[in-house]
C-alpha atoms as a PDB file:
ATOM      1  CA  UNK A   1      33.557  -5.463 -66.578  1.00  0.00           C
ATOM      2  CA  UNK A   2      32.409  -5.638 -62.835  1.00  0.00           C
ATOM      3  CA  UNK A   3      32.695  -1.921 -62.335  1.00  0.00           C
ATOM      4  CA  UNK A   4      30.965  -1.288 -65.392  1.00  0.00           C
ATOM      5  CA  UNK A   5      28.011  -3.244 -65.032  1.00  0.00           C
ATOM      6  CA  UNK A   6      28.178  -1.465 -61.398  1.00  0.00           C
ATOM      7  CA  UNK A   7      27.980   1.924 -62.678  1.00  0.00           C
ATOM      8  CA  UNK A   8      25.191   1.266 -65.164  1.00  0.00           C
ATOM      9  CA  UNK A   9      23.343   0.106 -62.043  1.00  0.00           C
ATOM     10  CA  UNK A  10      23.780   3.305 -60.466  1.00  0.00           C
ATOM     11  CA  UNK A  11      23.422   5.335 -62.531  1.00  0.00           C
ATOM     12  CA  UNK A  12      19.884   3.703 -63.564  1.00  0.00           C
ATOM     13  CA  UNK A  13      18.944   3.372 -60.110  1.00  0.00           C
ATOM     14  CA  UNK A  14      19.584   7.670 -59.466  1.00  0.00           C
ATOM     15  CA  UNK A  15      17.490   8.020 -62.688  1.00  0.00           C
ATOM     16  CA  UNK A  16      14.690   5.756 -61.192  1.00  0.00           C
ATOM     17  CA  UNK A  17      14.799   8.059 -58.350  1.00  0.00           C
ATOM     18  CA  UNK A  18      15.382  11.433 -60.200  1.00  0.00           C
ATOM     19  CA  UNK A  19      12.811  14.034 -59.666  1.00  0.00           C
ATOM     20  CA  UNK A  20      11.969  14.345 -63.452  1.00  0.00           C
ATOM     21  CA  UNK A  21      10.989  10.514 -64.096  1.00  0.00           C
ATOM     22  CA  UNK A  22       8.742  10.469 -61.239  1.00  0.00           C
ATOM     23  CA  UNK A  23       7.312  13.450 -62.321  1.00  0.00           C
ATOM     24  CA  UNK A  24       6.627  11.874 -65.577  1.00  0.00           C
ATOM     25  CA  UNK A  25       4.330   9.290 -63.921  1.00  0.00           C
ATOM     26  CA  UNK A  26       2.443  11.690 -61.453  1.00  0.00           C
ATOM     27  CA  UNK A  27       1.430  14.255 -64.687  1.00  0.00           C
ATOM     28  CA  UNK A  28      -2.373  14.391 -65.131  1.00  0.00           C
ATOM     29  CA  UNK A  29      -3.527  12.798 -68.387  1.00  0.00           C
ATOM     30  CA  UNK A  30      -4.579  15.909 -70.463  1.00  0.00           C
ATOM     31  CA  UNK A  31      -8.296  15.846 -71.698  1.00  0.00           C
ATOM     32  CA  UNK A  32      -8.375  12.462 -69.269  1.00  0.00           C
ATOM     33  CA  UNK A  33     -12.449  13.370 -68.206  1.00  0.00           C
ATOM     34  CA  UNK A  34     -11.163  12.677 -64.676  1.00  0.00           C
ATOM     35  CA  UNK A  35     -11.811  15.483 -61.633  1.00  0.00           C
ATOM     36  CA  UNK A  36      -8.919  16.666 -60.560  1.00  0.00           C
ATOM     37  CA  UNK A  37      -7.998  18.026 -56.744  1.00  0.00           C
ATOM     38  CA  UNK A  38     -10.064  20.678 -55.847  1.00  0.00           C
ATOM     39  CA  UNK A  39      -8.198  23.883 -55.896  1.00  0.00           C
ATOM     40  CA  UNK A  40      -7.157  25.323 -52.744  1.00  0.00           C
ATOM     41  CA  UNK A  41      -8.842  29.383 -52.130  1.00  0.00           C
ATOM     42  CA  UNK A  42      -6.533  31.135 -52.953  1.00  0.00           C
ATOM     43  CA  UNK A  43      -4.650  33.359 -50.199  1.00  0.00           C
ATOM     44  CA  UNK A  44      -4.168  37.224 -49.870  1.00  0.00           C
ATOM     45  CA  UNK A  45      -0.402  37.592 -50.123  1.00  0.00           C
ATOM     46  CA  UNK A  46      -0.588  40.664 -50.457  1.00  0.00           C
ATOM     47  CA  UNK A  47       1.177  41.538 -47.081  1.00  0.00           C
ATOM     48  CA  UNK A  48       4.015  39.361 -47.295  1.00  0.00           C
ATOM     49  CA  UNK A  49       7.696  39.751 -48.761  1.00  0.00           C
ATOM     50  CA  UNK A  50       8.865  37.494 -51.332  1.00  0.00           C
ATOM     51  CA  UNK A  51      11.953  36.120 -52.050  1.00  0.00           C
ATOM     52  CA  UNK A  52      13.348  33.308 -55.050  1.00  0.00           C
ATOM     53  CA  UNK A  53      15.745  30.651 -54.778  1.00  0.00           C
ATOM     54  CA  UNK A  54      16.963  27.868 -56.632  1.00  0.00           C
ATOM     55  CA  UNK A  55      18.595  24.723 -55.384  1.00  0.00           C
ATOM     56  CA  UNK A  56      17.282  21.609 -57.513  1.00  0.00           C
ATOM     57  CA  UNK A  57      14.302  19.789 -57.552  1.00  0.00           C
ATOM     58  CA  UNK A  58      11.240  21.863 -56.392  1.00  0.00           C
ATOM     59  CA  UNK A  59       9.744  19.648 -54.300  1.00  0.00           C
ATOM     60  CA  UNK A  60      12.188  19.473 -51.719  1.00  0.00           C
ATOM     61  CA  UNK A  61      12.639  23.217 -51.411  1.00  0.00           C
ATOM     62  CA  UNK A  62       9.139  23.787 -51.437  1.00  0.00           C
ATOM     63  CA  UNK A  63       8.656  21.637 -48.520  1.00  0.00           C
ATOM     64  CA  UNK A  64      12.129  23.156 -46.672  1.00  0.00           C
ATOM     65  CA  UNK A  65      10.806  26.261 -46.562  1.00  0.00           C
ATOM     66  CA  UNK A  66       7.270  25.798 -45.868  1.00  0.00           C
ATOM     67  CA  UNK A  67       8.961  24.293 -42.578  1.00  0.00           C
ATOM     68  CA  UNK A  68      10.694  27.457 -41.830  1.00  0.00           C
ATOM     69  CA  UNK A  69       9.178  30.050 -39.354  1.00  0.00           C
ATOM     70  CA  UNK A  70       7.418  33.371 -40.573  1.00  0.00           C
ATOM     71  CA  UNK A  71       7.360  31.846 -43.879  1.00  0.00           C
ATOM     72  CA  UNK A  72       3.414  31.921 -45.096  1.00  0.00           C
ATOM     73  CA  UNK A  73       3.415  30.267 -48.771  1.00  0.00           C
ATOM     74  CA  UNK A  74       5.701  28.703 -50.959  1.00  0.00           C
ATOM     75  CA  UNK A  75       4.728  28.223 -54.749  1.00  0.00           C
ATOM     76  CA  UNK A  76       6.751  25.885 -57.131  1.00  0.00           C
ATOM     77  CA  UNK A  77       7.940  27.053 -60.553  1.00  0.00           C
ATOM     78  CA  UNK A  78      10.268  28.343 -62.788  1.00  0.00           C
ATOM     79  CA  UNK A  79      12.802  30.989 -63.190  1.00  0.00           C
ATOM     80  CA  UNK A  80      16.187  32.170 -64.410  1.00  0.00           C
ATOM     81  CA  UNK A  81      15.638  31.594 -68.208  1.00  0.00           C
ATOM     82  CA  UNK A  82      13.761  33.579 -71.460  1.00  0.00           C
ATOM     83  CA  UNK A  83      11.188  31.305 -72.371  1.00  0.00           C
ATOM     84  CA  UNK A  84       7.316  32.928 -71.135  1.00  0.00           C
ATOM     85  CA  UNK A  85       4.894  30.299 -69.999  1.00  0.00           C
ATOM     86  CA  UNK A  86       7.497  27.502 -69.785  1.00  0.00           C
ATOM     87  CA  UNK A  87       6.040  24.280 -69.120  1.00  0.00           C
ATOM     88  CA  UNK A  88       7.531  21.503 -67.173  1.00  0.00           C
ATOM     89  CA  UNK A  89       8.385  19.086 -70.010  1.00  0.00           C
ATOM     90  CA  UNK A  90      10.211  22.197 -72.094  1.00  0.00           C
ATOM     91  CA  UNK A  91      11.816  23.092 -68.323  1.00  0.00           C
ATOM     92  CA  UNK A  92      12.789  19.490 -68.216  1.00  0.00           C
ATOM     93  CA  UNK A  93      14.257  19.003 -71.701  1.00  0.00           C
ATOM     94  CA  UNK A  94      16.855  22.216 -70.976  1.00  0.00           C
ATOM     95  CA  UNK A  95      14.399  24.429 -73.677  1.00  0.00           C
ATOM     96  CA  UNK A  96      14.217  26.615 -72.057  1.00  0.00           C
ATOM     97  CA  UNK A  97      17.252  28.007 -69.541  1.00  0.00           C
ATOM     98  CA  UNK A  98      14.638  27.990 -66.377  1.00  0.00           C
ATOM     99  CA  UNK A  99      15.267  25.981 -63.542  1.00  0.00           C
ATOM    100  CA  UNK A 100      13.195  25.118 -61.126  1.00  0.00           C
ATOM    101  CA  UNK A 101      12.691  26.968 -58.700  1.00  0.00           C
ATOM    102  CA  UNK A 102      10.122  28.529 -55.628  1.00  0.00           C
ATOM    103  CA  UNK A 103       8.753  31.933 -54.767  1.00  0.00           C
ATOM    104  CA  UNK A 104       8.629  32.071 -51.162  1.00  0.00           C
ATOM    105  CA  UNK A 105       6.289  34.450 -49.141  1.00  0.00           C
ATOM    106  CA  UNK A 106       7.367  35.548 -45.562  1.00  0.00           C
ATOM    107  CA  UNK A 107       6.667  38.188 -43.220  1.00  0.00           C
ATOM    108  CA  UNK A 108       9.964  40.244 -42.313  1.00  0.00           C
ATOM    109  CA  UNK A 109       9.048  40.468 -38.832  1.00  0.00           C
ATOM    110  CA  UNK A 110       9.409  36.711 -38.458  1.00  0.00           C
ATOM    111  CA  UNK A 111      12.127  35.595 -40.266  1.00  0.00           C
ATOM    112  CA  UNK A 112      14.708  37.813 -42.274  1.00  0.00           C
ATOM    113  CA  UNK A 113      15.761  37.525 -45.499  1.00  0.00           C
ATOM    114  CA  UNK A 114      19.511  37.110 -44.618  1.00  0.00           C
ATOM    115  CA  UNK A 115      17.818  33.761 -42.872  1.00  0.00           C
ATOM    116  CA  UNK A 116      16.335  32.783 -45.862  1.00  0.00           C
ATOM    117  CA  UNK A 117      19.833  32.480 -47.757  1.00  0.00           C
ATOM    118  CA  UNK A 118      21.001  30.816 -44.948  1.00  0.00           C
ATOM    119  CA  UNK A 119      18.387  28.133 -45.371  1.00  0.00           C
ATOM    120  CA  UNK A 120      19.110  27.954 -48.865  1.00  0.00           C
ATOM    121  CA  UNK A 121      22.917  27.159 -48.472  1.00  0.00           C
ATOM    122  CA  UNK A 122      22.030  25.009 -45.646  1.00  0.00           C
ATOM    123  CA  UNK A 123      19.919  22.604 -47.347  1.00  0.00           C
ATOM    124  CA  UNK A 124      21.693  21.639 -50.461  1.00  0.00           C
ATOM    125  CA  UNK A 125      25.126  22.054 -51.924  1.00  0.00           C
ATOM    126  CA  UNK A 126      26.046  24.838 -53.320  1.00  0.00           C
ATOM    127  CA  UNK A 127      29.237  23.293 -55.018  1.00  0.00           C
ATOM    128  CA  UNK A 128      27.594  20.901 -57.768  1.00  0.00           C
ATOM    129  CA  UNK A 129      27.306  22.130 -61.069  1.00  0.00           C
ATOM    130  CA  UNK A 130      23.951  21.412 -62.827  1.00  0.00           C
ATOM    131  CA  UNK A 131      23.171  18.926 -60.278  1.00  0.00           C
ATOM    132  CA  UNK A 132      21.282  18.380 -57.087  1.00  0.00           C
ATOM    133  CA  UNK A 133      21.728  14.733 -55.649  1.00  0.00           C
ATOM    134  CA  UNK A 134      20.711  12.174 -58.190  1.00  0.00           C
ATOM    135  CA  UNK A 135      18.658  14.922 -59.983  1.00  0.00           C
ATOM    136  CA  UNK A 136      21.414  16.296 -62.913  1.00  0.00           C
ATOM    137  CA  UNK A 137      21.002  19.060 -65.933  1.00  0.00           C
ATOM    138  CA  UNK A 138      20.567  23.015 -65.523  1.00  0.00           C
ATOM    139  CA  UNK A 139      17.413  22.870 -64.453  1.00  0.00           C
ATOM    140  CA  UNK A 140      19.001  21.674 -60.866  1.00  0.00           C
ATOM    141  CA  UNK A 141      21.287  24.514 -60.627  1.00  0.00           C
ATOM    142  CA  UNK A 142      21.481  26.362 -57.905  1.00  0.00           C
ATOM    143  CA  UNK A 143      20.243  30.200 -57.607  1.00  0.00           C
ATOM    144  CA  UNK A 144      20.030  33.083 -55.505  1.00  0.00           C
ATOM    145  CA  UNK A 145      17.862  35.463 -56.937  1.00  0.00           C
ATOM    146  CA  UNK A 146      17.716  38.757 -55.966  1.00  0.00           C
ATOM    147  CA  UNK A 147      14.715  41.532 -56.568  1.00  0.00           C
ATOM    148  CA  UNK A 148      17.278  44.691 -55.210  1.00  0.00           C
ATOM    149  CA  UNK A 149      20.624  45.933 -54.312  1.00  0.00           C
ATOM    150  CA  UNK A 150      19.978  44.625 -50.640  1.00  0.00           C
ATOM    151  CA  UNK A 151      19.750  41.661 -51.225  1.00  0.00           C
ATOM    152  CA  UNK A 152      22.369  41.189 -53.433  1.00  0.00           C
ATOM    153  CA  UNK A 153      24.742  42.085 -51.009  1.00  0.00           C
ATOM    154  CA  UNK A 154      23.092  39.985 -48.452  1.00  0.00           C
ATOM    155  CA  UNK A 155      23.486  36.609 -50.882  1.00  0.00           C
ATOM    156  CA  UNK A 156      26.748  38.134 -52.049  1.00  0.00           C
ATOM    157  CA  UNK A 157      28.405  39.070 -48.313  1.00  0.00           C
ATOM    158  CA  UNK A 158      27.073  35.151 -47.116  1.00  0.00           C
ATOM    159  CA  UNK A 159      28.977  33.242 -49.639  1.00  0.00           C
ATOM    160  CA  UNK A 160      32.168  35.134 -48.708  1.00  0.00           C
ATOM    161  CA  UNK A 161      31.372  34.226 -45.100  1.00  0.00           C
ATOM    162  CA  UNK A 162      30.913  30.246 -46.524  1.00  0.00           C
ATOM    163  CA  UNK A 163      34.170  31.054 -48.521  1.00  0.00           C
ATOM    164  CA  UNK A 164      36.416  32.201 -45.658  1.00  0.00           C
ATOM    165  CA  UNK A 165      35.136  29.603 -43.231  1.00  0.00           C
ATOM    166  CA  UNK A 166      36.387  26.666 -46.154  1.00  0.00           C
ATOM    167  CA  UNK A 167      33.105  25.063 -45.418  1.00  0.00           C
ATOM    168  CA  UNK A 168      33.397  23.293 -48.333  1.00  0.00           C
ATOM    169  CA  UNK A 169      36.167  21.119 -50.488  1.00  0.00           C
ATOM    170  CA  UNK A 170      34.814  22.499 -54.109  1.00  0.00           C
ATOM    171  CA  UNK A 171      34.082  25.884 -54.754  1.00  0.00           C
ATOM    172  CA  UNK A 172      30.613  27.430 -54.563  1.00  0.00           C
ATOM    173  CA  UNK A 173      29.283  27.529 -58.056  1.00  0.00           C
ATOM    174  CA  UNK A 174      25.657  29.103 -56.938  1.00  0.00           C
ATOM    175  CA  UNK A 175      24.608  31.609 -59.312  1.00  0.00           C
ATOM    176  CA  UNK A 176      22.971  35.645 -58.047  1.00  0.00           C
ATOM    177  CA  UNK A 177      21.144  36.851 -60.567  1.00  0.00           C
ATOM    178  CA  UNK A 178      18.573  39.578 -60.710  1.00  0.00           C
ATOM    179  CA  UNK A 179      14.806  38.055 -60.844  1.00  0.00           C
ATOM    180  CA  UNK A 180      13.021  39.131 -64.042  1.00  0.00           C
ATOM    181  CA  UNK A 181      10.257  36.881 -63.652  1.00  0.00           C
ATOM    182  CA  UNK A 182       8.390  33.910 -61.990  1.00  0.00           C
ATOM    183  CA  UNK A 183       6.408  31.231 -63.637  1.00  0.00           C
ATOM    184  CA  UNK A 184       4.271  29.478 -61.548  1.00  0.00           C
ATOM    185  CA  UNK A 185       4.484  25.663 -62.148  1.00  0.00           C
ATOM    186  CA  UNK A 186       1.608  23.634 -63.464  1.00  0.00           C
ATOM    187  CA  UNK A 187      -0.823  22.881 -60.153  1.00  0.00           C
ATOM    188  CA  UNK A 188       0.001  18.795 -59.473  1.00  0.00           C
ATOM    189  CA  UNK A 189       3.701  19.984 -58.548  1.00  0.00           C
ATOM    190  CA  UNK A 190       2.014  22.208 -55.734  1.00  0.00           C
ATOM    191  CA  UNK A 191       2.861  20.813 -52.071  1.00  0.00           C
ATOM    192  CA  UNK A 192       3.934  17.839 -53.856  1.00  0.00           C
ATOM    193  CA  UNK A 193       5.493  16.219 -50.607  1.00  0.00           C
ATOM    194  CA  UNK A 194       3.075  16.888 -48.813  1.00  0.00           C
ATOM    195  CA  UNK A 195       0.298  15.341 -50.943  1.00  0.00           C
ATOM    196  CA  UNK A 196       2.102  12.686 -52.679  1.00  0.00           C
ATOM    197  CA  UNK A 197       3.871  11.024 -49.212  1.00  0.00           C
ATOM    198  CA  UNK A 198       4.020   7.289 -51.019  1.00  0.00           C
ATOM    199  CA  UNK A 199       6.068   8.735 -53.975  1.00  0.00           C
ATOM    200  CA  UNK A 200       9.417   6.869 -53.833  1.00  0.00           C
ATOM    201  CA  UNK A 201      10.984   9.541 -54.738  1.00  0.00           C
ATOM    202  CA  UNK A 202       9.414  11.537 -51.733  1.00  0.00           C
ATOM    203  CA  UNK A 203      10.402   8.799 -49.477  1.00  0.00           C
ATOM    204  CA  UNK A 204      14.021   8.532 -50.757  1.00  0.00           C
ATOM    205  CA  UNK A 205      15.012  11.611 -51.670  1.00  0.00           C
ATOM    206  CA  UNK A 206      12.686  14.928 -50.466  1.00  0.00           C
ATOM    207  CA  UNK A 207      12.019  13.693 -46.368  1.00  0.00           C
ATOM    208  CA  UNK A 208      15.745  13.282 -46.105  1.00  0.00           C
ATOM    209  CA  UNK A 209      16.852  16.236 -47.337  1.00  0.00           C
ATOM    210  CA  UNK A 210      13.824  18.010 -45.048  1.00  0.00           C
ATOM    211  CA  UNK A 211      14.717  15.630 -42.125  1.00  0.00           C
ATOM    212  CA  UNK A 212      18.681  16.789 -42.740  1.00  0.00           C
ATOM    213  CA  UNK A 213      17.106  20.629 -42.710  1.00  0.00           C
ATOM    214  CA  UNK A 214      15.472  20.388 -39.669  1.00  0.00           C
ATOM    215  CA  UNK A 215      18.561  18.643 -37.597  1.00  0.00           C
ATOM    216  CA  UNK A 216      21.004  21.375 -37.809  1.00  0.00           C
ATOM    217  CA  UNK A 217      18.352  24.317 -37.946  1.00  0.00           C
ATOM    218  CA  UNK A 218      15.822  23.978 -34.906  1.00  0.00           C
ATOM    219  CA  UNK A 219      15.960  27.413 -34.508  1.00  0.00           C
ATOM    220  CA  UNK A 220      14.208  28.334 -38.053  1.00  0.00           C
ATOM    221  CA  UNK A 221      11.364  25.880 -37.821  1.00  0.00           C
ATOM    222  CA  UNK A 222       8.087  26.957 -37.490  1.00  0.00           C
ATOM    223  CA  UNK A 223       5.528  25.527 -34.527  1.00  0.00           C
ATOM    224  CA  UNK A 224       4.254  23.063 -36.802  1.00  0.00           C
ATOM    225  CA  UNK A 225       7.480  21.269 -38.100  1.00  0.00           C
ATOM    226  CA  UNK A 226       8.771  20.415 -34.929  1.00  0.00           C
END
């Protein structure tokens, strides 16, 4: 009876920590006659590569990679399923095969792309199906999406390398798929870290996994993560 009651606490606990409850709570009340955040101007992009990965909750890769050198923008979202204009609640409910996932802009003469998938397998775990820490379902999965035959073989040559080395005890179960297209997520999941530094499951969950990041790859962070 002891273990039981012992599991039901954890697994409520992970839950009260999960990405999608907290979420939940920090969603804008629609039609609410409150201002919202003014919106930022938006950037010319134009000039910059992009590249798409998936490795569970948004928030923390969003502020991973806005930590890495050469990289100029990061935008939250949602790829790797059918549904057009998903929003987070369908995302959430497994409607709609996306998971979540960030469109990251960089300039090639900063950082390479091979880097980029080696930030991505360096800052979650590749080897947990559906899940991400205490964040669980397909829309945690983890993703490396690729835009051409390049890059493929980039994501594709890597995982061997991981493979060989026996970096891990469980197999890596990261999908590469082709991109077909990126859905922006709504605008309160935007730098969510960074504006929402009280959120418990900021404190718990996202700094950690950015503090963990930025230990064992000092040589990817930009000036202004040090």
């Amino acid at each position: 009876m002891h273990s039981i009651r012992k599991s039901l606490f954890l697994a409520g606990l992970a839950l009260a920590i999960s990405c999608q409850s907290h979420a939940k709570k920090e969603a804008p009340a629609i039609d609410s006659g409150a201002a919202g955040p003014v919106p930022e101007t938006p950037q010319d992009l134009s000039g910059y590569q992009r590249a798409y990965f998936a490795s569970g909750c948004f928030w923390c890769v969003e502020a991973i990679y806005e930590s890495v050198r050469g990289v100029k923008e990061v935008i939250s979202g949602y790829a790797g399923g059918t549904e057009e204009n998903p929003t987070y609640q369908q995302v959430g409910m497994g409607q709609t095969g996306h998971a979540e996932s960030v469109e990251v802009y960089y300039d090639p003469k900063e950082i390479s792309f091979q880097d980029l998938v080696r930030v991505f397998f360096g800052s979650h775990d590749p080897t947990t199906l559906n899940r991400q820490g205490p964040d669980k379902g397909a829309q945690y999965r983890s993703i490396a999406f690729y835009r051409n035959e390049q890059e493929r073989k980039i994501i594709t040559d890597y995982i061997k390398t991981l493979e060989e080395k026996q970096l891990y005890d469980a197999a890596i179960v990261t999908q590469v798929v082709p991109l077909t297209r990126f859905w922006p997520a709504e605008d309160y999941h935007q730098n969510y870290e960074r504006n929402h530094p009280e959120n418990p499951y900021v404190q718990n969950i996202s700094i950690p996994r950015l503090n963990r990041f930025k230990k064992n790859f000092p040589e990817l962070l930009s000036e202004n993560a040090h």
